[in-house]
PDB file of N, CA and C in Angstrom:
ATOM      1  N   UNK A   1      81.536 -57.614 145.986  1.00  0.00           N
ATOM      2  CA  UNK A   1      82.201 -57.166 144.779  1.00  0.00           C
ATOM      3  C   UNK A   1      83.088 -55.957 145.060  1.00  0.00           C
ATOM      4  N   UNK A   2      82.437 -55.054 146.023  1.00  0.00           N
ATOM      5  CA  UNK A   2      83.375 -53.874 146.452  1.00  0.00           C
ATOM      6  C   UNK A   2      84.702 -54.481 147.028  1.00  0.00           C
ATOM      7  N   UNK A   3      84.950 -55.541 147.613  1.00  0.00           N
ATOM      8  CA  UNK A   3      85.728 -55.322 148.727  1.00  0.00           C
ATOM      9  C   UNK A   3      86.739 -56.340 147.571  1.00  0.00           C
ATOM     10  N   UNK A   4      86.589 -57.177 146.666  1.00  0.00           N
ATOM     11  CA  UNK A   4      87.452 -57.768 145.612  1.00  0.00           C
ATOM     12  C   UNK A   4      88.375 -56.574 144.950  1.00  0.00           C
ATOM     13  N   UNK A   5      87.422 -55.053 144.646  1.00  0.00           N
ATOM     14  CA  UNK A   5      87.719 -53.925 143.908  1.00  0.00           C
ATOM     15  C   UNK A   5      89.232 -53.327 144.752  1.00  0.00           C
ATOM     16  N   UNK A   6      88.892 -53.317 145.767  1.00  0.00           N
ATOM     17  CA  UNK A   6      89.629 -52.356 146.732  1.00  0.00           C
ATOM     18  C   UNK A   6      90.489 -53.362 147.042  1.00  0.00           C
ATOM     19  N   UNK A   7      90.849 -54.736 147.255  1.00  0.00           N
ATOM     20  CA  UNK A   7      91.708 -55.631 147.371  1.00  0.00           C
ATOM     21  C   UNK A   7      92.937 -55.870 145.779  1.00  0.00           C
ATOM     22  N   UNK A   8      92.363 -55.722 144.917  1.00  0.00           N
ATOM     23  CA  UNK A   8      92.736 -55.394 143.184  1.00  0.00           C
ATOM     24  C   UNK A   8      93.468 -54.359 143.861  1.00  0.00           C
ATOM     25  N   UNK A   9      92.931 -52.809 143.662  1.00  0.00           N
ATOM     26  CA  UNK A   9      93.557 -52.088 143.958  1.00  0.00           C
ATOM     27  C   UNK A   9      94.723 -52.167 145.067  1.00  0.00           C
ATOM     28  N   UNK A  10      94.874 -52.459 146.109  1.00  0.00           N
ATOM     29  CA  UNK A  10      95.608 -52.442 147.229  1.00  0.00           C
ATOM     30  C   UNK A  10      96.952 -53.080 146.703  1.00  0.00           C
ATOM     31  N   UNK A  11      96.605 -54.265 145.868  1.00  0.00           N
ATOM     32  CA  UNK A  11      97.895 -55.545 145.285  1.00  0.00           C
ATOM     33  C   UNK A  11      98.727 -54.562 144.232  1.00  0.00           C
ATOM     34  N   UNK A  12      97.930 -53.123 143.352  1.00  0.00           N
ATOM     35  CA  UNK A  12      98.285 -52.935 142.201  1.00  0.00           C
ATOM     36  C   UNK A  12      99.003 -51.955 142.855  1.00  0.00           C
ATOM     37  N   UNK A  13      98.873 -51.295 143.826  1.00  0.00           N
ATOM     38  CA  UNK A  13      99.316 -50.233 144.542  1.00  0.00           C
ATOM     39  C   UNK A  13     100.509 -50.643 145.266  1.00  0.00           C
ATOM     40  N   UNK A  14     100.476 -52.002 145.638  1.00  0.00           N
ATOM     41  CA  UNK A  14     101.884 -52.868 146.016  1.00  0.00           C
ATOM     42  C   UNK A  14     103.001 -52.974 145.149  1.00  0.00           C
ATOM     43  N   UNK A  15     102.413 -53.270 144.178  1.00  0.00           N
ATOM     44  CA  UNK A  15     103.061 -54.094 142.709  1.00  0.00           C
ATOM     45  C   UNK A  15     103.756 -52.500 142.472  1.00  0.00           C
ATOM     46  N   UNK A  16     103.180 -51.045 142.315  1.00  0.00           N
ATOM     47  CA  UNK A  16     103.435 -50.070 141.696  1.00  0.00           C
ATOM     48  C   UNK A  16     104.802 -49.529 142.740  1.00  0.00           C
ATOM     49  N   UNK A  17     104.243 -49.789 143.891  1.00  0.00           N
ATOM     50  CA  UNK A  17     105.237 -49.461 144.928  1.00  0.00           C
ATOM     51  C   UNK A  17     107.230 -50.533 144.718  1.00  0.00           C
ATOM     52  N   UNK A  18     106.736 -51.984 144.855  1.00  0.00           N
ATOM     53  CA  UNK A  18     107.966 -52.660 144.401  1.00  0.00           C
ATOM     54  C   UNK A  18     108.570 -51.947 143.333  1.00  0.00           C
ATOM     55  N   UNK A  19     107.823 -51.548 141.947  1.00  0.00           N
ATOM     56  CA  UNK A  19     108.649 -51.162 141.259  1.00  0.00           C
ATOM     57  C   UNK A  19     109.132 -49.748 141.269  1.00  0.00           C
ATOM     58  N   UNK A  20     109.338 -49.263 141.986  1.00  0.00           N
ATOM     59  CA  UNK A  20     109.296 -47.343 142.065  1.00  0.00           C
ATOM     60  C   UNK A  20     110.565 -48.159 143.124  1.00  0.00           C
ATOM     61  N   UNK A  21     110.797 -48.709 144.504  1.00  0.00           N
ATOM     62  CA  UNK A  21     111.778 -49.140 144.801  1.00  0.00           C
ATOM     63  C   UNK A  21     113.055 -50.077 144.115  1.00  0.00           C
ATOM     64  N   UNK A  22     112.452 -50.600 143.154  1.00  0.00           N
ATOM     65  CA  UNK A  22     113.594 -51.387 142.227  1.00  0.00           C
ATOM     66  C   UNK A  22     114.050 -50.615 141.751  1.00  0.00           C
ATOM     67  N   UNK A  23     113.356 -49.293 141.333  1.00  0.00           N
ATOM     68  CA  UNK A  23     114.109 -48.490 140.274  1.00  0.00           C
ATOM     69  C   UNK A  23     115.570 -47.785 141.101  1.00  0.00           C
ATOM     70  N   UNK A  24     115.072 -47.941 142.318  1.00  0.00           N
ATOM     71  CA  UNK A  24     115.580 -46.793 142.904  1.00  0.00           C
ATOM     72  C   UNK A  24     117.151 -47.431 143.333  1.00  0.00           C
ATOM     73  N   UNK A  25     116.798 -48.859 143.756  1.00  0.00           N
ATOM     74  CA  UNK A  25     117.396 -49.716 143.864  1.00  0.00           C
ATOM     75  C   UNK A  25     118.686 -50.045 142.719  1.00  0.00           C
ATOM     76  N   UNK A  26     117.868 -50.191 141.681  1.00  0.00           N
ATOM     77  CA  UNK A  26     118.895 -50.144 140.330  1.00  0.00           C
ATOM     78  C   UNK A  26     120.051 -48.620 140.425  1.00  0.00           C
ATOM     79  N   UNK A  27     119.332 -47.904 140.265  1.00  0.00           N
ATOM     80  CA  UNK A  27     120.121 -46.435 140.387  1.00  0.00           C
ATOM     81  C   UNK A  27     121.110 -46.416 141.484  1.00  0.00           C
ATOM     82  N   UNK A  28     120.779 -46.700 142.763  1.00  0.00           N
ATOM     83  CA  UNK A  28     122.035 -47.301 143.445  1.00  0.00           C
ATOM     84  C   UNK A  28     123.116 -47.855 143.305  1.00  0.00           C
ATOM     85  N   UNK A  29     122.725 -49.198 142.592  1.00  0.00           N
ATOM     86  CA  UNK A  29     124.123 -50.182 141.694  1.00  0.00           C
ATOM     87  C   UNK A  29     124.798 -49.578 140.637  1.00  0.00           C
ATOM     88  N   UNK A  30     124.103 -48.509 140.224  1.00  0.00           N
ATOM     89  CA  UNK A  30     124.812 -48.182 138.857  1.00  0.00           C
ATOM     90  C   UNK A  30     125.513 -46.725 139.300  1.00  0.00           C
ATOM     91  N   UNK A  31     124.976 -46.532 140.534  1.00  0.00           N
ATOM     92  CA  UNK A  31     126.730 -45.026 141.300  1.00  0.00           C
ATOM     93  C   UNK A  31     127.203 -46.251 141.763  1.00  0.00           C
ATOM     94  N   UNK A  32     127.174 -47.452 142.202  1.00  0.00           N
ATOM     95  CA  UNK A  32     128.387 -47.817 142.877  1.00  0.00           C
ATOM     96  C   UNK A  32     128.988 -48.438 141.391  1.00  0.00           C
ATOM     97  N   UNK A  33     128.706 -49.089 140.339  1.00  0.00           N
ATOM     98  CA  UNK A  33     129.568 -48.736 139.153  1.00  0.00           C
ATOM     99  C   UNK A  33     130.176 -47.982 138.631  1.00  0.00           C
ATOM    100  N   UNK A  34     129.453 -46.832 138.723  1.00  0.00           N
ATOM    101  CA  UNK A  34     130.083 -45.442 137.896  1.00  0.00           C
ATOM    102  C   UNK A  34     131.145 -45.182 138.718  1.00  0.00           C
ATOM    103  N   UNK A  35     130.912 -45.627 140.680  1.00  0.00           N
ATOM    104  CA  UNK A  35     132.497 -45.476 141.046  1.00  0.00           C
ATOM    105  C   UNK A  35     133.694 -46.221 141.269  1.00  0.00           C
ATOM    106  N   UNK A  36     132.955 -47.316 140.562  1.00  0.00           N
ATOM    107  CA  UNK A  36     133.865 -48.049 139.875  1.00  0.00           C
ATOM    108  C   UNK A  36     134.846 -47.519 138.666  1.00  0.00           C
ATOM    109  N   UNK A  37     134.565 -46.961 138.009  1.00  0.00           N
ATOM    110  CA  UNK A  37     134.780 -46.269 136.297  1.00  0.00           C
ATOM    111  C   UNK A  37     135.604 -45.022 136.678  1.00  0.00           C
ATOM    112  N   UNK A  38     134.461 -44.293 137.633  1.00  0.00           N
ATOM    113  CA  UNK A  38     135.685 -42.993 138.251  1.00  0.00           C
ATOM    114  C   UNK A  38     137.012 -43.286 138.638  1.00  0.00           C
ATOM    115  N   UNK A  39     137.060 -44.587 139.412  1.00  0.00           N
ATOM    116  CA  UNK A  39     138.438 -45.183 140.078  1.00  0.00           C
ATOM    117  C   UNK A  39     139.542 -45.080 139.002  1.00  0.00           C
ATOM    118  N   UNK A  40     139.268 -45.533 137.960  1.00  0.00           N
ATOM    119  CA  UNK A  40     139.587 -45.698 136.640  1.00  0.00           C
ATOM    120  C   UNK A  40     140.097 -44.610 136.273  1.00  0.00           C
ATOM    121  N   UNK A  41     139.522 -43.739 136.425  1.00  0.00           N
ATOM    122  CA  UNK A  41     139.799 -42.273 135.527  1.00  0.00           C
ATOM    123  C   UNK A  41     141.219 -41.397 136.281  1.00  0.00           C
ATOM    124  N   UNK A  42     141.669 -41.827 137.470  1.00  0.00           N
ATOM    125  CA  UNK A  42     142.584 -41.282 138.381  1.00  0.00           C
ATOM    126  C   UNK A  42     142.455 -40.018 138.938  1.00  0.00           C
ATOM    127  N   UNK A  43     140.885 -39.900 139.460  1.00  0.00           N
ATOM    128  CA  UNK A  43     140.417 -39.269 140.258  1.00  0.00           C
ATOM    129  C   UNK A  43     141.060 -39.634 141.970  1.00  0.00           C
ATOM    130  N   UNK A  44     140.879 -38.655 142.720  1.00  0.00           N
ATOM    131  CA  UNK A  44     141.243 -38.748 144.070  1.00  0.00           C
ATOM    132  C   UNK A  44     140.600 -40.096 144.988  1.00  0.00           C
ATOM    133  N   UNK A  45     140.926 -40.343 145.767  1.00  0.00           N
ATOM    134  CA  UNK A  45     140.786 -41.430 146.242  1.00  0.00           C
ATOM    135  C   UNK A  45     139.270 -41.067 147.275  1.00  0.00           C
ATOM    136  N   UNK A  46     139.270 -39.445 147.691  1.00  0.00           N
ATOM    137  CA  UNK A  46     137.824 -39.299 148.263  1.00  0.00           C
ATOM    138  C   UNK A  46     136.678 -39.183 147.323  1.00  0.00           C
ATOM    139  N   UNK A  47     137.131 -38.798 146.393  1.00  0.00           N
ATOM    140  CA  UNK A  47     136.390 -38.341 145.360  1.00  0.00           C
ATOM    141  C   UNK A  47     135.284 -39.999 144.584  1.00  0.00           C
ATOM    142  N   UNK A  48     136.403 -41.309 144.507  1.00  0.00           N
ATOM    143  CA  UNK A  48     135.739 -42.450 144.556  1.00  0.00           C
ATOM    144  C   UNK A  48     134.665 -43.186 145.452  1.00  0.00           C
ATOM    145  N   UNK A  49     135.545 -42.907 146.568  1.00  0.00           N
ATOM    146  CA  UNK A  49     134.961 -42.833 148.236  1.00  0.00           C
ATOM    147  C   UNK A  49     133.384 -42.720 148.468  1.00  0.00           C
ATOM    148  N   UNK A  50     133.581 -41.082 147.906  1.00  0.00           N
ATOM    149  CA  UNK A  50     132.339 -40.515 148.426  1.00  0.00           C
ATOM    150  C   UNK A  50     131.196 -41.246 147.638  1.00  0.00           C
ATOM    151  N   UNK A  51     131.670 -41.063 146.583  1.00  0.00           N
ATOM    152  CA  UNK A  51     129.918 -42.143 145.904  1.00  0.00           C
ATOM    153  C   UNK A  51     129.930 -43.319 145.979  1.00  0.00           C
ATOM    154  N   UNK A  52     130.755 -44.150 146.325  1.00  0.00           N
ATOM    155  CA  UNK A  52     130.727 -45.505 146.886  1.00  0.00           C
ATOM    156  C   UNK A  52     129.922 -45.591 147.784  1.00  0.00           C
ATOM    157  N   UNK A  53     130.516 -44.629 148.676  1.00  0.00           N
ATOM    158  CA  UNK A  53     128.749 -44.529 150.054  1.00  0.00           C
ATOM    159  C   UNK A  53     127.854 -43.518 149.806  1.00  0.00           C
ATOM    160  N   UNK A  54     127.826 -42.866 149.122  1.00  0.00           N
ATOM    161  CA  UNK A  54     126.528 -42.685 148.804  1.00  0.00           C
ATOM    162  C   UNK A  54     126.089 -43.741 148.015  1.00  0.00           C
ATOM    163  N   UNK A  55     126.577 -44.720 146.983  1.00  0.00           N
ATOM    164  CA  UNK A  55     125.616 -45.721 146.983  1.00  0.00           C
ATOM    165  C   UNK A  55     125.067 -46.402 147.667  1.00  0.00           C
ATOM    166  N   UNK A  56     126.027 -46.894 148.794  1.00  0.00           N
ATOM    167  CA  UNK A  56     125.768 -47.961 149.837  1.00  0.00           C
ATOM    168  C   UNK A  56     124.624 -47.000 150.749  1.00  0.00           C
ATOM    169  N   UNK A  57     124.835 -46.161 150.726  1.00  0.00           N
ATOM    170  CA  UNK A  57     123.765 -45.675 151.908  1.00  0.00           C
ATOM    171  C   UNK A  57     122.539 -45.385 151.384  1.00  0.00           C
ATOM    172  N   UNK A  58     122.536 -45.027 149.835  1.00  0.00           N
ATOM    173  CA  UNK A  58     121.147 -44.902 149.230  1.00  0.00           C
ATOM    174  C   UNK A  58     120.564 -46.056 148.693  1.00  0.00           C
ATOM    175  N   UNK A  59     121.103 -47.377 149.011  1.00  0.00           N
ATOM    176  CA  UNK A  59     120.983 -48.786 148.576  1.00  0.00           C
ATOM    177  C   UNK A  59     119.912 -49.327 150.052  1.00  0.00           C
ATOM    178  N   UNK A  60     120.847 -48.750 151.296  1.00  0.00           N
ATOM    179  CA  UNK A  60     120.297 -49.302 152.124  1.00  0.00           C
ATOM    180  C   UNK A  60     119.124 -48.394 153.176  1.00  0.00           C
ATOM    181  N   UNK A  61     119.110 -47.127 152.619  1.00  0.00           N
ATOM    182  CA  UNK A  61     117.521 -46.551 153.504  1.00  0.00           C
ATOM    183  C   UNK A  61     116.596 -46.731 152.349  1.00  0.00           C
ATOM    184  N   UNK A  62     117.117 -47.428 151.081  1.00  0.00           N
ATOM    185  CA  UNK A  62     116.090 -47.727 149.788  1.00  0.00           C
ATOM    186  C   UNK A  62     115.550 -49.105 150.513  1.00  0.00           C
ATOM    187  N   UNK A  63     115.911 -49.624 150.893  1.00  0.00           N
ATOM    188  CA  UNK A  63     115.934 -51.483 151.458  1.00  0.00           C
ATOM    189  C   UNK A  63     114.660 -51.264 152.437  1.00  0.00           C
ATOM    190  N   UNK A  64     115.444 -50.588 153.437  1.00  0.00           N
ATOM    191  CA  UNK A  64     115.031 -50.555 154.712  1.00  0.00           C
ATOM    192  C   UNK A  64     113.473 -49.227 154.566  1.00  0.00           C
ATOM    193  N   UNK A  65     113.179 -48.160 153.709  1.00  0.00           N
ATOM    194  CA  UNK A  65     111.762 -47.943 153.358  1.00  0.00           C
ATOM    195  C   UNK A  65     111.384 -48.768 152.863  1.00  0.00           C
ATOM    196  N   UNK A  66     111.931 -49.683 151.570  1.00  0.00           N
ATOM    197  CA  UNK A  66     111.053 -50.722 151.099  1.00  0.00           C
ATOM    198  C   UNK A  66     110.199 -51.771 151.981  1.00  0.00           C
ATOM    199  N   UNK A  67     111.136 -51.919 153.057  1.00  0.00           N
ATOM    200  CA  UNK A  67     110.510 -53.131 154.304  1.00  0.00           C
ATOM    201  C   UNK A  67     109.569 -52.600 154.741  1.00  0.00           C
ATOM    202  N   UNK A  68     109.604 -51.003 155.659  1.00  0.00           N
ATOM    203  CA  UNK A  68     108.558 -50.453 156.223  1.00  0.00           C
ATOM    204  C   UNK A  68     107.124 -50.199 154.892  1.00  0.00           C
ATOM    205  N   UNK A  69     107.337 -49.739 153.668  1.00  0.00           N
ATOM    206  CA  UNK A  69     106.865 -49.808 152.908  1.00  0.00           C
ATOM    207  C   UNK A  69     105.656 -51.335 153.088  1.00  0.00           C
ATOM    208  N   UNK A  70     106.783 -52.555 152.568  1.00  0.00           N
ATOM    209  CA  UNK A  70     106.037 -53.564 152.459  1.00  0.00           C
ATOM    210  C   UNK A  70     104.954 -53.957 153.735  1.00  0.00           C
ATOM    211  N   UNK A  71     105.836 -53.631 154.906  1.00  0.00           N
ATOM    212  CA  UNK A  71     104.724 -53.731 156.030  1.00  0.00           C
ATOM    213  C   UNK A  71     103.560 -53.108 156.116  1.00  0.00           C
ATOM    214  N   UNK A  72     103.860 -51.807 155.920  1.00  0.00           N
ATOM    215  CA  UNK A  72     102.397 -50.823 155.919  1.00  0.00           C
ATOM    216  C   UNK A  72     101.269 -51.516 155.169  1.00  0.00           C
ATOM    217  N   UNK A  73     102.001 -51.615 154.028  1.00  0.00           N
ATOM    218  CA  UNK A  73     100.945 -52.103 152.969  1.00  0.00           C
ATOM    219  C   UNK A  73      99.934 -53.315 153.146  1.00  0.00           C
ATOM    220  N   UNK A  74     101.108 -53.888 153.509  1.00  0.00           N
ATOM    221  CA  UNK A  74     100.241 -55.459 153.856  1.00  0.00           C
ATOM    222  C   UNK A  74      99.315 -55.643 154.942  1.00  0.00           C
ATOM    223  N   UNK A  75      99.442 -54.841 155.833  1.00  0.00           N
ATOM    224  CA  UNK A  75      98.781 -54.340 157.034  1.00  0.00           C
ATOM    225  C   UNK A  75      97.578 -54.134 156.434  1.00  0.00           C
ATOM    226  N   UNK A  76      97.796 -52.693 155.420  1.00  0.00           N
ATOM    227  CA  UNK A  76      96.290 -52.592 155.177  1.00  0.00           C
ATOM    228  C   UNK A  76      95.081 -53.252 154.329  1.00  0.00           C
ATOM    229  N   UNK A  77      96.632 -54.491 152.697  1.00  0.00           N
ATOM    230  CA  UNK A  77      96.008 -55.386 152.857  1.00  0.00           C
ATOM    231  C   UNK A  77      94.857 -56.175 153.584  1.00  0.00           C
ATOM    232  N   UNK A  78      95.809 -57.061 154.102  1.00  0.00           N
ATOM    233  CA  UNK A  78      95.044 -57.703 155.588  1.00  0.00           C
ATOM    234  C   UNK A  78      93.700 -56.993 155.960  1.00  0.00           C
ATOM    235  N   UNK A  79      93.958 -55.953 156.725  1.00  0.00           N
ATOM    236  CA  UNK A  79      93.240 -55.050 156.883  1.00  0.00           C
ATOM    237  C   UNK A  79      91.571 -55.000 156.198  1.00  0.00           C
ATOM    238  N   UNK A  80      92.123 -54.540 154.687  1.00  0.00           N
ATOM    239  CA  UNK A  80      90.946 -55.071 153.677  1.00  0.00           C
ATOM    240  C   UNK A  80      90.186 -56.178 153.456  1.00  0.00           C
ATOM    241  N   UNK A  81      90.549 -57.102 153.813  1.00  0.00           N
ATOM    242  CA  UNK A  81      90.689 -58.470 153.034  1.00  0.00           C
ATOM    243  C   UNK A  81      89.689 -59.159 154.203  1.00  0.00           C
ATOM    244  N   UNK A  82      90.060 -59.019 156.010  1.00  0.00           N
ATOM    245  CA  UNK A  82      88.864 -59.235 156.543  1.00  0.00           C
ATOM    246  C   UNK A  82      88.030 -58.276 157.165  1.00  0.00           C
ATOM    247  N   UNK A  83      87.955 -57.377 156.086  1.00  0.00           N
ATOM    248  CA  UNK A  83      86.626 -56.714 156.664  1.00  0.00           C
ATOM    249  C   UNK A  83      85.177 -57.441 156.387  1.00  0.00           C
TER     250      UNK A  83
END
């Protein structure tokens, strides 16, 4: 019964984790919109630039913790599951 408890937990702690990265994920898409909108406004051309990659770059070490993320986890999953 313990080890069902701590397996519950481990999935909910997964589940809590995906969404704390989606969020983060979302917030990404919506600077590379907003520099979309800035473009618009006839702001400088670095000035668009720059948060374009900062989206792209906070899109993709969001990705790429999420992977290491998902690995860890599942590891300890696993881990749990045949003890």
């Amino acid at each position: 019964m313990k080890s069902n408890e701590i397996v519950k937990e481990q999935l909910l702690h997964i589940l809590f984790g995906a969404v704390f990265f989606a969020v983060i994920g979302v917030i990404a898409v919506a600077l590379d919109l907003a520099s979309i909108y800035v473009g618009t406004l006839g702001v400088s051309s670095f000035t668009k630039s720059a948060i374009e990659y900062t989206a792209h770059i906070m899109l993709s070490v969001d990705l790429v913790l999420f992977l290491v993320y998902l690995a860890i986890s599942s590891k300890q999953l696993v881990k749990e599951m045949t003890k």
